[in-house]
Protein backbone atom coordinates (compact mmCIF):
# COMPACT_ATOMS: atom_id res chain seq x y z
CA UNK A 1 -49.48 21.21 10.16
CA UNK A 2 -48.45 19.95 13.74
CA UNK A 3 -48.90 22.06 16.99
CA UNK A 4 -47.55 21.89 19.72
CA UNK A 5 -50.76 22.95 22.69
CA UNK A 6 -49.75 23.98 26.20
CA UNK A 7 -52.11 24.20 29.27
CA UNK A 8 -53.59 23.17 32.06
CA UNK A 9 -56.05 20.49 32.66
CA UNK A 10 -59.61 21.30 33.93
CA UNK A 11 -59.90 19.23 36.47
CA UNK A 12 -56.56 18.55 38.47
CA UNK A 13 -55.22 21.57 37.44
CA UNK A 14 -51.78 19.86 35.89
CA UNK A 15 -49.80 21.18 33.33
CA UNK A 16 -50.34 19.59 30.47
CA UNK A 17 -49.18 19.58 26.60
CA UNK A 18 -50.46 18.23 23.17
CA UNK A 19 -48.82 17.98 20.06
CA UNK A 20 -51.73 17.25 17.29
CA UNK A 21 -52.06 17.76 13.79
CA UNK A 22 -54.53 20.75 12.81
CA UNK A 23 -54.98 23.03 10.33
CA UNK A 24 -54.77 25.92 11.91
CA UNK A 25 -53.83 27.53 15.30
CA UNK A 26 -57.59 27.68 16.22
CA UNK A 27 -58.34 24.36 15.21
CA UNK A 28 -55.53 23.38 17.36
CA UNK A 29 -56.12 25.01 20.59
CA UNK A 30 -60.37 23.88 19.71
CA UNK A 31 -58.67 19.89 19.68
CA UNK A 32 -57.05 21.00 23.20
CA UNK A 33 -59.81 22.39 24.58
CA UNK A 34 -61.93 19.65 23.58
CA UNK A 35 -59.40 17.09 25.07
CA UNK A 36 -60.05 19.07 29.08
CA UNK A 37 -57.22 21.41 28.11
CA UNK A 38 -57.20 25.45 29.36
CA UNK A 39 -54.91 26.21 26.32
CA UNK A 40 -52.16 29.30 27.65
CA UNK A 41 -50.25 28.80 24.42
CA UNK A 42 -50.54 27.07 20.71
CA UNK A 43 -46.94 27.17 18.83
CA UNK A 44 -46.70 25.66 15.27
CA UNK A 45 -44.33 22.94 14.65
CA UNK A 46 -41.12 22.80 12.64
CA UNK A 47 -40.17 19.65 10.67
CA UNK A 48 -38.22 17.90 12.98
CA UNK A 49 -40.51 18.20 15.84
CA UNK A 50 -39.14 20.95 17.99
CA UNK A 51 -40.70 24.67 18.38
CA UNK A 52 -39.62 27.15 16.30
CA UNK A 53 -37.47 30.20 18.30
CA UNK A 54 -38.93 33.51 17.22
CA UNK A 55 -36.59 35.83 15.71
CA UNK A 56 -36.60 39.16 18.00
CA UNK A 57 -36.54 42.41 16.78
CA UNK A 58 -36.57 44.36 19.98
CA UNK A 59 -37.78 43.46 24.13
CA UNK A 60 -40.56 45.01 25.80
CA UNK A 61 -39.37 48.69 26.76
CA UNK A 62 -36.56 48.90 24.18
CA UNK A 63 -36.24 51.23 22.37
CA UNK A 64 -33.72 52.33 19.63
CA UNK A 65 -32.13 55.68 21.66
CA UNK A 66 -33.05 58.42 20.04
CA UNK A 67 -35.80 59.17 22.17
CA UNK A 68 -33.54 58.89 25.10
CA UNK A 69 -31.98 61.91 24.70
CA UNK A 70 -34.70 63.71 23.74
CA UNK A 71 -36.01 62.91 26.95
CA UNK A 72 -32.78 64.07 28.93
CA UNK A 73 -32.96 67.53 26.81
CA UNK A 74 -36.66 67.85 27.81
CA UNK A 75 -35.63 67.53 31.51
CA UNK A 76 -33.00 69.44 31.74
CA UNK A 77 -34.89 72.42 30.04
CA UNK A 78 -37.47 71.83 32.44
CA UNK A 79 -34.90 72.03 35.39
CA UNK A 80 -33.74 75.10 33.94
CA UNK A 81 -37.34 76.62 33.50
CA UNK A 82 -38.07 75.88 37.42
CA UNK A 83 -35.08 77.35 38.52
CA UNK A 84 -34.88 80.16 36.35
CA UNK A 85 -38.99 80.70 37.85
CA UNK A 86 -37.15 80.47 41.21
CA UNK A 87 -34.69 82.35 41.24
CA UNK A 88 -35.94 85.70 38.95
CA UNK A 89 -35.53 88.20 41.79
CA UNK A 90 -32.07 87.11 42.09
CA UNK A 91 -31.19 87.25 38.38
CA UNK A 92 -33.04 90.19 37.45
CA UNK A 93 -31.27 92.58 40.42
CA UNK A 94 -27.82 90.91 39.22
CA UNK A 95 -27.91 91.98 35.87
CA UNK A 96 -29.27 95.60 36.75
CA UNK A 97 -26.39 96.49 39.32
């Protein structure tokens, strides 16, 4: 299986990239290394030579939005609570009157 092995190189400090034939994604970025490579990242190969995309299912921090309003319920009750705690002297004299 070919991979496609980017880095940097130990001693200038270049960028630098490999595409070698390996059986695995360790054995891979173990060829890099041994060729003065810091390996950052080892992608396998598609058939016609060009990186596979990775399908996403969702980005860092997304999330589906149900939780979202959960949150805005929490802080409103929460605003409420506070003000409620603030304000008792008020509310309790206007309801005895």
């Amino acid at each position: 299986m070919k991979y496609h092995v980017s880095g940097i190189n130990h001693d200038t400090g270049a960028r630098m990239t490999l595409d070698c034939e390996a059986s695995s994604k360790a054995d891979a970025e173990r060829k890099a290394t041994k060729a003065g490579m810091e390996v950052h990242r080892a992608q396998e190969m598609s058939e016609n030579g060009a990186t596979p995309a990775h399908e996403r299912h969702s980005h860092r921090g997304e999330d589906d939005g149900d939780s979202g309003r959960f949150i805005k319920l929490l802080v409103l009750v929460v605003i409420v609570a506070i003000a409620v705690f603030f304000f008792w002297g008020k509310i309790r004299g206007f309801f005895r009157r």
